[in-house]
Structure formats: structure tokens, C-alpha cells
Protein backbone atom coordinates (compact mmCIF):
# COMPACT_ATOMS: atom_id res chain seq x y z
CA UNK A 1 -1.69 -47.85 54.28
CA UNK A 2 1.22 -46.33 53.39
CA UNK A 3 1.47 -47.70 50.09
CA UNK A 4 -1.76 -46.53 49.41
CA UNK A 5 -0.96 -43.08 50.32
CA UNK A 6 2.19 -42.87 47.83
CA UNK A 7 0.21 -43.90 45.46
CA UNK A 8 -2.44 -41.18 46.12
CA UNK A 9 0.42 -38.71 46.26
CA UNK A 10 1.99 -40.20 43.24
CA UNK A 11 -1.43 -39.93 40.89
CA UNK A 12 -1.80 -35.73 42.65
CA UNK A 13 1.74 -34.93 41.54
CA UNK A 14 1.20 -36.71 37.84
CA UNK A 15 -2.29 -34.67 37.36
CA UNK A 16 -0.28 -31.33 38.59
CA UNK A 17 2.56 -32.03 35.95
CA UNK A 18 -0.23 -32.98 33.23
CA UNK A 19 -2.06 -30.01 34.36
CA UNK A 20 1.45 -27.43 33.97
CA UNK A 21 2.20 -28.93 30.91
CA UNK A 22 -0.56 -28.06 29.40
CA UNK A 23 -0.75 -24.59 30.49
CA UNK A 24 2.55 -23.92 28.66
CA UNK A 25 1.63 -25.77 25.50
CA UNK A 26 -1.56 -23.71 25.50
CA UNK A 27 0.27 -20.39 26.12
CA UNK A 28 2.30 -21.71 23.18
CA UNK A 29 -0.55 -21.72 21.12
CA UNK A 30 -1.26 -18.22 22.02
CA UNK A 31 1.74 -16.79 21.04
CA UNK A 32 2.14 -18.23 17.62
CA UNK A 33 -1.36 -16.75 17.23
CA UNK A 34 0.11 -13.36 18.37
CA UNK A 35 3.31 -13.96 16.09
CA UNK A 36 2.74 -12.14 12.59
CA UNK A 37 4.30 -11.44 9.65
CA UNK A 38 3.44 -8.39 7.14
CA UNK A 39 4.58 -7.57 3.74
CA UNK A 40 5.08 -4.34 1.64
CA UNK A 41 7.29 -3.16 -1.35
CA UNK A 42 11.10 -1.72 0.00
CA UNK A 43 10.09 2.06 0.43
CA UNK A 44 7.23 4.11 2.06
CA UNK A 45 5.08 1.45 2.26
CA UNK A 46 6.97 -1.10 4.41
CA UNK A 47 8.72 2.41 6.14
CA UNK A 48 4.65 3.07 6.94
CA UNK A 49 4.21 -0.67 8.54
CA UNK A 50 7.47 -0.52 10.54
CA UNK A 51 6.72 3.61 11.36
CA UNK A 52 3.08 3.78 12.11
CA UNK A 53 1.58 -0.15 12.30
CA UNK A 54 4.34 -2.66 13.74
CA UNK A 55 4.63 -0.73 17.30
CA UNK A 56 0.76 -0.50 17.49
CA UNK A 57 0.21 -3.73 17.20
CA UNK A 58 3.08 -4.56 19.46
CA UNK A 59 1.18 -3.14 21.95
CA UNK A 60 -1.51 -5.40 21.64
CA UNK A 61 0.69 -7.87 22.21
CA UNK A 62 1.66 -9.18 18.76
CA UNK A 63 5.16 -9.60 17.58
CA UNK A 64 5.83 -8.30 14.45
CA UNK A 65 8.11 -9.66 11.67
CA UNK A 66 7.53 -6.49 8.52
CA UNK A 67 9.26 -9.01 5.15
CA UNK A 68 10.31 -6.45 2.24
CA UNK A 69 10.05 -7.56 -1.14
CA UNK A 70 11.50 -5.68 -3.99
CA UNK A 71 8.62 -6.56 -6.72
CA UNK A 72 5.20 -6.56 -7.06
CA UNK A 73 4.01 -10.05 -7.32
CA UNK A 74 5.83 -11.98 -4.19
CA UNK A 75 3.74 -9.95 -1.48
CA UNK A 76 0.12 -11.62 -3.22
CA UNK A 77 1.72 -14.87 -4.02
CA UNK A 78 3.17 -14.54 -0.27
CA UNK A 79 -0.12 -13.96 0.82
CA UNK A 80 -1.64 -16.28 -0.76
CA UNK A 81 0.74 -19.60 0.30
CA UNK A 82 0.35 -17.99 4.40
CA UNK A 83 3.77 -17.27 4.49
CA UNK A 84 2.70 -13.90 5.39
CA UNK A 85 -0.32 -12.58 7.14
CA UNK A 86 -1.13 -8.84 5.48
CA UNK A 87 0.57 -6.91 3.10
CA UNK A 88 -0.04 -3.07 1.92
CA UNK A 89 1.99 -1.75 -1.55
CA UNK A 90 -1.51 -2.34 -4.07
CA UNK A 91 -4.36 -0.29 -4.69
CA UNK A 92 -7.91 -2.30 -4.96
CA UNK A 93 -7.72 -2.13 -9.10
CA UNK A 94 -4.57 -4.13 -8.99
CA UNK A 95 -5.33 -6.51 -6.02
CA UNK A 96 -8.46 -7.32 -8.12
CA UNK A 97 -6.65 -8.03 -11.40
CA UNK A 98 -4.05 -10.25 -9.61
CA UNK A 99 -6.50 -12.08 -7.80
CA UNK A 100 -8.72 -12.97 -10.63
CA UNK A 101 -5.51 -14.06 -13.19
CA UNK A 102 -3.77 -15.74 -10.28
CA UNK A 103 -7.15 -17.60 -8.50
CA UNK A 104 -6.52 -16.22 -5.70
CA UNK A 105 -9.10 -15.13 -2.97
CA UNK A 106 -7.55 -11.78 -1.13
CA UNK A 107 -9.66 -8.93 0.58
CA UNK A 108 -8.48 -4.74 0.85
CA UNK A 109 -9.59 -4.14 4.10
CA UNK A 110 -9.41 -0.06 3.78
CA UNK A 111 -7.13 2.13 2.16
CA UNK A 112 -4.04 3.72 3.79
CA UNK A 113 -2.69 7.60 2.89
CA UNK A 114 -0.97 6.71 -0.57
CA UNK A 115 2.26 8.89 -2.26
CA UNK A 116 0.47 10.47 -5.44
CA UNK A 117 1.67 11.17 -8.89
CA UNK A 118 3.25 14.01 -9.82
CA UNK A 119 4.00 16.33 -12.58
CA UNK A 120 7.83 17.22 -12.62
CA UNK A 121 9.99 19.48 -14.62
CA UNK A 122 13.32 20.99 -14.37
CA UNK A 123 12.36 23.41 -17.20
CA UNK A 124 9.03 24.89 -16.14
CA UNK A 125 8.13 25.88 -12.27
CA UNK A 126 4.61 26.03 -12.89
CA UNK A 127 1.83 24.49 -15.17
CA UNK A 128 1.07 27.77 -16.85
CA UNK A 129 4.86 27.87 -17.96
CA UNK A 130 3.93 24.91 -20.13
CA UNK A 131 5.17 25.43 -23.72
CA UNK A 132 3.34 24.65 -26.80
CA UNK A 133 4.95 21.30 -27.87
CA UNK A 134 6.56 20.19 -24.63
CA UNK A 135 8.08 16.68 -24.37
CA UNK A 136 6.29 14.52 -21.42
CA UNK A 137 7.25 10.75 -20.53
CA UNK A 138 4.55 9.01 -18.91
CA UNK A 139 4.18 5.60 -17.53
CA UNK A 140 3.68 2.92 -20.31
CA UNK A 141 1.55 0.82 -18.24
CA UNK A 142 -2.29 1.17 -18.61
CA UNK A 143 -3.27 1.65 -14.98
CA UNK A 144 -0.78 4.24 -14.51
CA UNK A 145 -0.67 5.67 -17.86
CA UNK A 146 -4.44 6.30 -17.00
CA UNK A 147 -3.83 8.61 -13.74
CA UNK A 148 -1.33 10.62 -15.45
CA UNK A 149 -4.29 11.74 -18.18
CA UNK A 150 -6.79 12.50 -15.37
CA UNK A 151 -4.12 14.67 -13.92
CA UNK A 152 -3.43 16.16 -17.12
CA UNK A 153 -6.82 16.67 -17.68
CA UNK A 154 -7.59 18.40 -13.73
CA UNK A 155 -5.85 21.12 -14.85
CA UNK A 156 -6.53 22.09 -18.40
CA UNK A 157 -3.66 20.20 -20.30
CA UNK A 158 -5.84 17.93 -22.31
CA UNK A 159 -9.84 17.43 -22.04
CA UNK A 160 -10.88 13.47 -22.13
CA UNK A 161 -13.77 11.94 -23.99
CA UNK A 162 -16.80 12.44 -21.30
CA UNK A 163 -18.00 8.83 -22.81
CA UNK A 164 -14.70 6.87 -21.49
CA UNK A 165 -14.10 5.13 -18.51
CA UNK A 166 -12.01 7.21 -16.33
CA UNK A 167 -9.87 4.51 -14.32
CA UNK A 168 -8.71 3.29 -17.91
CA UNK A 169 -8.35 6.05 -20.16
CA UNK A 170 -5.35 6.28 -23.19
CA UNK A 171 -4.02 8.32 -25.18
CA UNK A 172 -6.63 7.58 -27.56
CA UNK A 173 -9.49 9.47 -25.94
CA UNK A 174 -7.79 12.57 -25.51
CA UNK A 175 -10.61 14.51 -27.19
CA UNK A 176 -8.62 18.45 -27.03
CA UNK A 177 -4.27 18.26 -26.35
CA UNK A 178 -4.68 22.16 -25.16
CA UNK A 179 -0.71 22.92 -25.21
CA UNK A 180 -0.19 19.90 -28.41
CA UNK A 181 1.75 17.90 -25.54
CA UNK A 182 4.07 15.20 -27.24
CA UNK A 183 3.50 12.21 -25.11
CA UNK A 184 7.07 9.61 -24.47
CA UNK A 185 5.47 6.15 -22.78
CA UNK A 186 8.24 4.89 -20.62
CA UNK A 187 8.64 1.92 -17.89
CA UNK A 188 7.48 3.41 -14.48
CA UNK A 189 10.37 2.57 -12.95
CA UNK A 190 12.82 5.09 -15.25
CA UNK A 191 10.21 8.55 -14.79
CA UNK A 192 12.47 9.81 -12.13
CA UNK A 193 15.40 10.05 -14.87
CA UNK A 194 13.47 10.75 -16.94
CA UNK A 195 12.97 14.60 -15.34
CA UNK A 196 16.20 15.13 -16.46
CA UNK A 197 15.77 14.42 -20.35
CA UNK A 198 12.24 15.50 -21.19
CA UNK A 199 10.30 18.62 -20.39
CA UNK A 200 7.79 17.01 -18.19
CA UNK A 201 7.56 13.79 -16.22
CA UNK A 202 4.44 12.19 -14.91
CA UNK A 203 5.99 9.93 -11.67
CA UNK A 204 3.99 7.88 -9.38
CA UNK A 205 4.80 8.93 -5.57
CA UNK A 206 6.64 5.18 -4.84
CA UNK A 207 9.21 5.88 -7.72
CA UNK A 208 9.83 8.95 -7.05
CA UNK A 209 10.31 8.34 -3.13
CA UNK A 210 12.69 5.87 -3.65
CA UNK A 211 14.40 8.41 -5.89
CA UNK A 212 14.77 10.44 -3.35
CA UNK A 213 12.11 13.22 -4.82
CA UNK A 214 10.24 15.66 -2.49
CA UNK A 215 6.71 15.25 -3.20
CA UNK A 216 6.01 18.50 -2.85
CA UNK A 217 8.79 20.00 -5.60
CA UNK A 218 6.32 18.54 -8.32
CA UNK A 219 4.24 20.95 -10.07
CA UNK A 220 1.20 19.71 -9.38
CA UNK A 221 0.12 16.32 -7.46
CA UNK A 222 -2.36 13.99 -8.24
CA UNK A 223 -6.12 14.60 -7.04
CA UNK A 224 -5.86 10.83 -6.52
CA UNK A 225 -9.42 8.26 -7.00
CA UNK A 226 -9.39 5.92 -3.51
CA UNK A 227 -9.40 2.93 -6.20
CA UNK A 228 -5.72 4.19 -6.55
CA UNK A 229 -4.74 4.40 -3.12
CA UNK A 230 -2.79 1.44 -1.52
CA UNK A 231 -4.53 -0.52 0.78
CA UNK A 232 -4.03 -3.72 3.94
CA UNK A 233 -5.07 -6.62 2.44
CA UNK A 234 -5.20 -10.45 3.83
CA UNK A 235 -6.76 -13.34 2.43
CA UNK A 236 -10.56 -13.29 2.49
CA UNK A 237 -11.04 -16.24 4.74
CA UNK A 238 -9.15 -14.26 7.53
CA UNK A 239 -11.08 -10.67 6.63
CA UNK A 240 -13.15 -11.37 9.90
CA UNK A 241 -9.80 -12.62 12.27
CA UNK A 242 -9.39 -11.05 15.22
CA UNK A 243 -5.53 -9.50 13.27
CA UNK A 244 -7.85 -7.84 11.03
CA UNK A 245 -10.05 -6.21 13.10
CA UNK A 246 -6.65 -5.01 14.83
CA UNK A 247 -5.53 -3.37 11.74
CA UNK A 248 -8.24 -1.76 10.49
CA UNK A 249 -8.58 -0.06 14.61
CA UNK A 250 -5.00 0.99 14.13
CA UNK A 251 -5.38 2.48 11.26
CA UNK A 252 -8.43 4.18 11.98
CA UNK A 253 -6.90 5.70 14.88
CA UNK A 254 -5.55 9.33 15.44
CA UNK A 255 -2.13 7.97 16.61
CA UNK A 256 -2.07 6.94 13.19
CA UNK A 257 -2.92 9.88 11.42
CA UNK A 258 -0.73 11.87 13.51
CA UNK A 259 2.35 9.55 12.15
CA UNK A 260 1.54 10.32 8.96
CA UNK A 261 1.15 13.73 8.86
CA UNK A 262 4.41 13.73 10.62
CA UNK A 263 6.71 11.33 8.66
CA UNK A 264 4.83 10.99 5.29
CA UNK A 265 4.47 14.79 4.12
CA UNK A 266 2.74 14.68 0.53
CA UNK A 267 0.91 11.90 1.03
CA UNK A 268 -2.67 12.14 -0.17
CA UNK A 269 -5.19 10.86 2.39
CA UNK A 270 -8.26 8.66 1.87
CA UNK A 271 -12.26 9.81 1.33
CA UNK A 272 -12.57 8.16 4.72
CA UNK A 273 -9.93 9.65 6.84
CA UNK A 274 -10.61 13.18 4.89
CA UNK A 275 -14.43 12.94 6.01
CA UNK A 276 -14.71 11.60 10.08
């Protein structure tokens, strides 16, 4: 009898230690699931994860790790491998291009408050200062070469061909050069010096944030298209996870908002958050 009863004691105390075991293996499971990483460029993009995302989503009980890269191909390529879950420094024209050349399969889910472009000078304080003939470098990449004509054109500097395709416009369908502006194609990266040794820069907002610019010492900022503004984006098999609903509700949010109107001064804000 009383074997019989150890043994029934012995099989009770087996299933209870089966039973704890895999409770914690289960609440293992749940918070690797909770554990993320995210990825943006060194500058106001991963200062806008760690600022205004990271500690929202830490109260929903994720931990965050925010991984910095210093180019602009790692955070897709890190992405793409799931060594990192989202990542915000692109705008939706360049996530597209790298996508398609790389065969990769990566989803925007909506577009974040993006630094714009500006017009700088040292020599003129306003746009109608402009002289005849002035010197401006400009970005000597398409995409961004592009923006700096639109701006150009919003206020009166040049008029574009009204047949060509806005989002990739060159030098070569400038239809009117009002002020006969002599245009100096540079790498992005050099605009901020390049204030300095030409009349007129044209500096996308990252560049000239890391150079420690104000935003709002330009002349004039960009009027920026959303297809320009940077965006969270995560592969497309996980656009439906439960991480990216999470994102796009913190985003969406006031608390949000209210971060970047606080911390990111200059910053232009997306058709969507402009028009709720």
C-alpha cells in the first residue's frame, strides 16, 4: 500500500515539474518574441527611434536593442538576413530601388517627419538677394539632385519642363534658369562644406544635421513630396506582425508628435500627420 502511494506521489510531483518547466520555457518563448532589434543611419533618424519609438514600445513590453549603421546599404541587407527587425533612414523611392536590384521583399509601413533640404548661403540672407550668375553645388546623385530642382523651381529660380517627371528631373529639363544659376554637382555627403566655397548650397536635412546645421538658418526649406520622406520599414512577410501593428500605433500617436515637435524642430511632417 505504501509502495503504491510513493509511487502515486512520485508520478504527481514528476507531472508538477513537467508542468513548471514548461511554463518557463514558454515564457521564454514570449520574451524572445518581445526582444527586438531596429536599425537607422547614426543621426536623427536612429536619435528619433531611441527619442520618440524605443521607450514606447518598451512600454508595451518589448525590449529594445536601436543598431546604428553608418551607410546606407547594411540597414536593408540587415533587414533582409533578420538580423534586425525594422529600420527607418529611406524614403519609399529608395526602399523600392534597393529592393528590386537586391531581390529583396521589404514593406514602408508609413512615413515618419523627415529633415528637408535646404538652400544655404553665407553670401545671401534671402532668395531675392540671389545674384545673376551665382555659384550653387548640388547633390550629384539623381534622386537628390532631383529635389534640389523642385525646390529651385518652388520659388522662381528656374521653371522645369511641365512634360517631365517630377521625382526625376535634371539639369536637362530646366526649361527657364531665371537668375543664369551655374550649377557645381557634388557628393551629398561634402554640401555642408560646400556653404563655405560656393554661393549657394542645396543640403539634404541628414547631412546637414550631422553637420551640425540649424535647419531653420537655410534660406528656404524643401516643400518636401511624402515619396521623399523616410519611412519604418520591415520585411513584407512580417507587414501584418503584431511589432508592426505596434509601430505604426506609436507613431500615429500624439505622444509621438509631441516628441517631435519638441526635439526635431525643422522637420517637415507627413500628408498624413498634417491632415487628421
Amino acid at each position: 500500500m505504501k509502495k503504491g502511494l510513493f509511487t502515486i506521489i512520485l508520478v504527481i510531483l514528476m507531472t508538477v515539474l513537467a508542468a513548471c518547466g514548461g511554463d518557463k520555457e514558454a515564457g521564454t518563448d514570449t520574451a524572445d518574441e518581445k526582444s527586438v532589434k531596429l536599425g537607422g543611419t547614426a543621426g536623427p533618424y536612429s536619435d528619433m527611434l531611441n527619442k520618440a519609438i524605443k521607450p514606447a514600445l518598451e512600454e508595451k513590453g518589448y525590449k529594445v536593442e536601436i543598431i546604428e549603421f553608418s551607410d546606407y546599404i547594411q540597414p536593408n541587407n540587415a533587414l533582409d538576413n533578420g538580423d534586425i527587425d525594422a529600420n527607418l533612414f529611406q524614403h519609399s523611392i529608395y526602399l523600392e530601388n534597393f529592393s528590386k536590384e537586391n531581390n529583396m521583399d521589404l514593406t514602408g509601413l508609413l512615413t515618419v517627419p523627415t529633415a528637408p533640404m535646404g538652400i544655404y548661403s553665407n553670401k545671401f540672407e534671402s532668395i531675392e538677394e540671389i545674384e545673376e550668375g551665382a555659384t550653387i553645388a548640388i547633390p550629384n546623385d539623381p534622386v537628390n539632385a532631383a529635389r534640389t530642382f523642385l525646390v529651385l523651381q518652388d520659388h522662381d529660380l528656374i521653371e522645369l519642363d511641365s512634360s517631365s517627371e517630377p521625382l526625376t528631373v535634371s539639369e536637362k529639363d530646366i526649361k527657364t534658369n531665371t537668375k543664369n544659376l551655374v550649377f557645381q554637382p557634388i557628393e551629398a555627403g561634402g554640401l555642408p562644406r560646400a556653404v563655405e566655397g560656393s554661393d549657394l548650397a542645396a543640403v539634404p536635412g541628414n547631412f546637414a544635421l550631422a553637420a551640425k546645421m540649424d535647419l531653420l538658418d537655410a534660406l528656404v526649406l524643401e516643400d518636401m513630396p511624402d515619396q521623399y520622406r523616410n519611412l519604418v520599414a520591415v520585411k513584407t512577410e512580417n507587414k501584418d506582425s503584431q511589432l508592426a501593428k505596434d509601430l505604426v500605433d506609436i507613431v500615429e500617436s500624439p505622444e509621438f508628435e509631441a516628441i517631435i515637435d519638441k526635439d526635431f524642430v525643422g522637420f517637415g511632417k507627413p500628408e498624413w500627420m498634417e491632415n487628421r
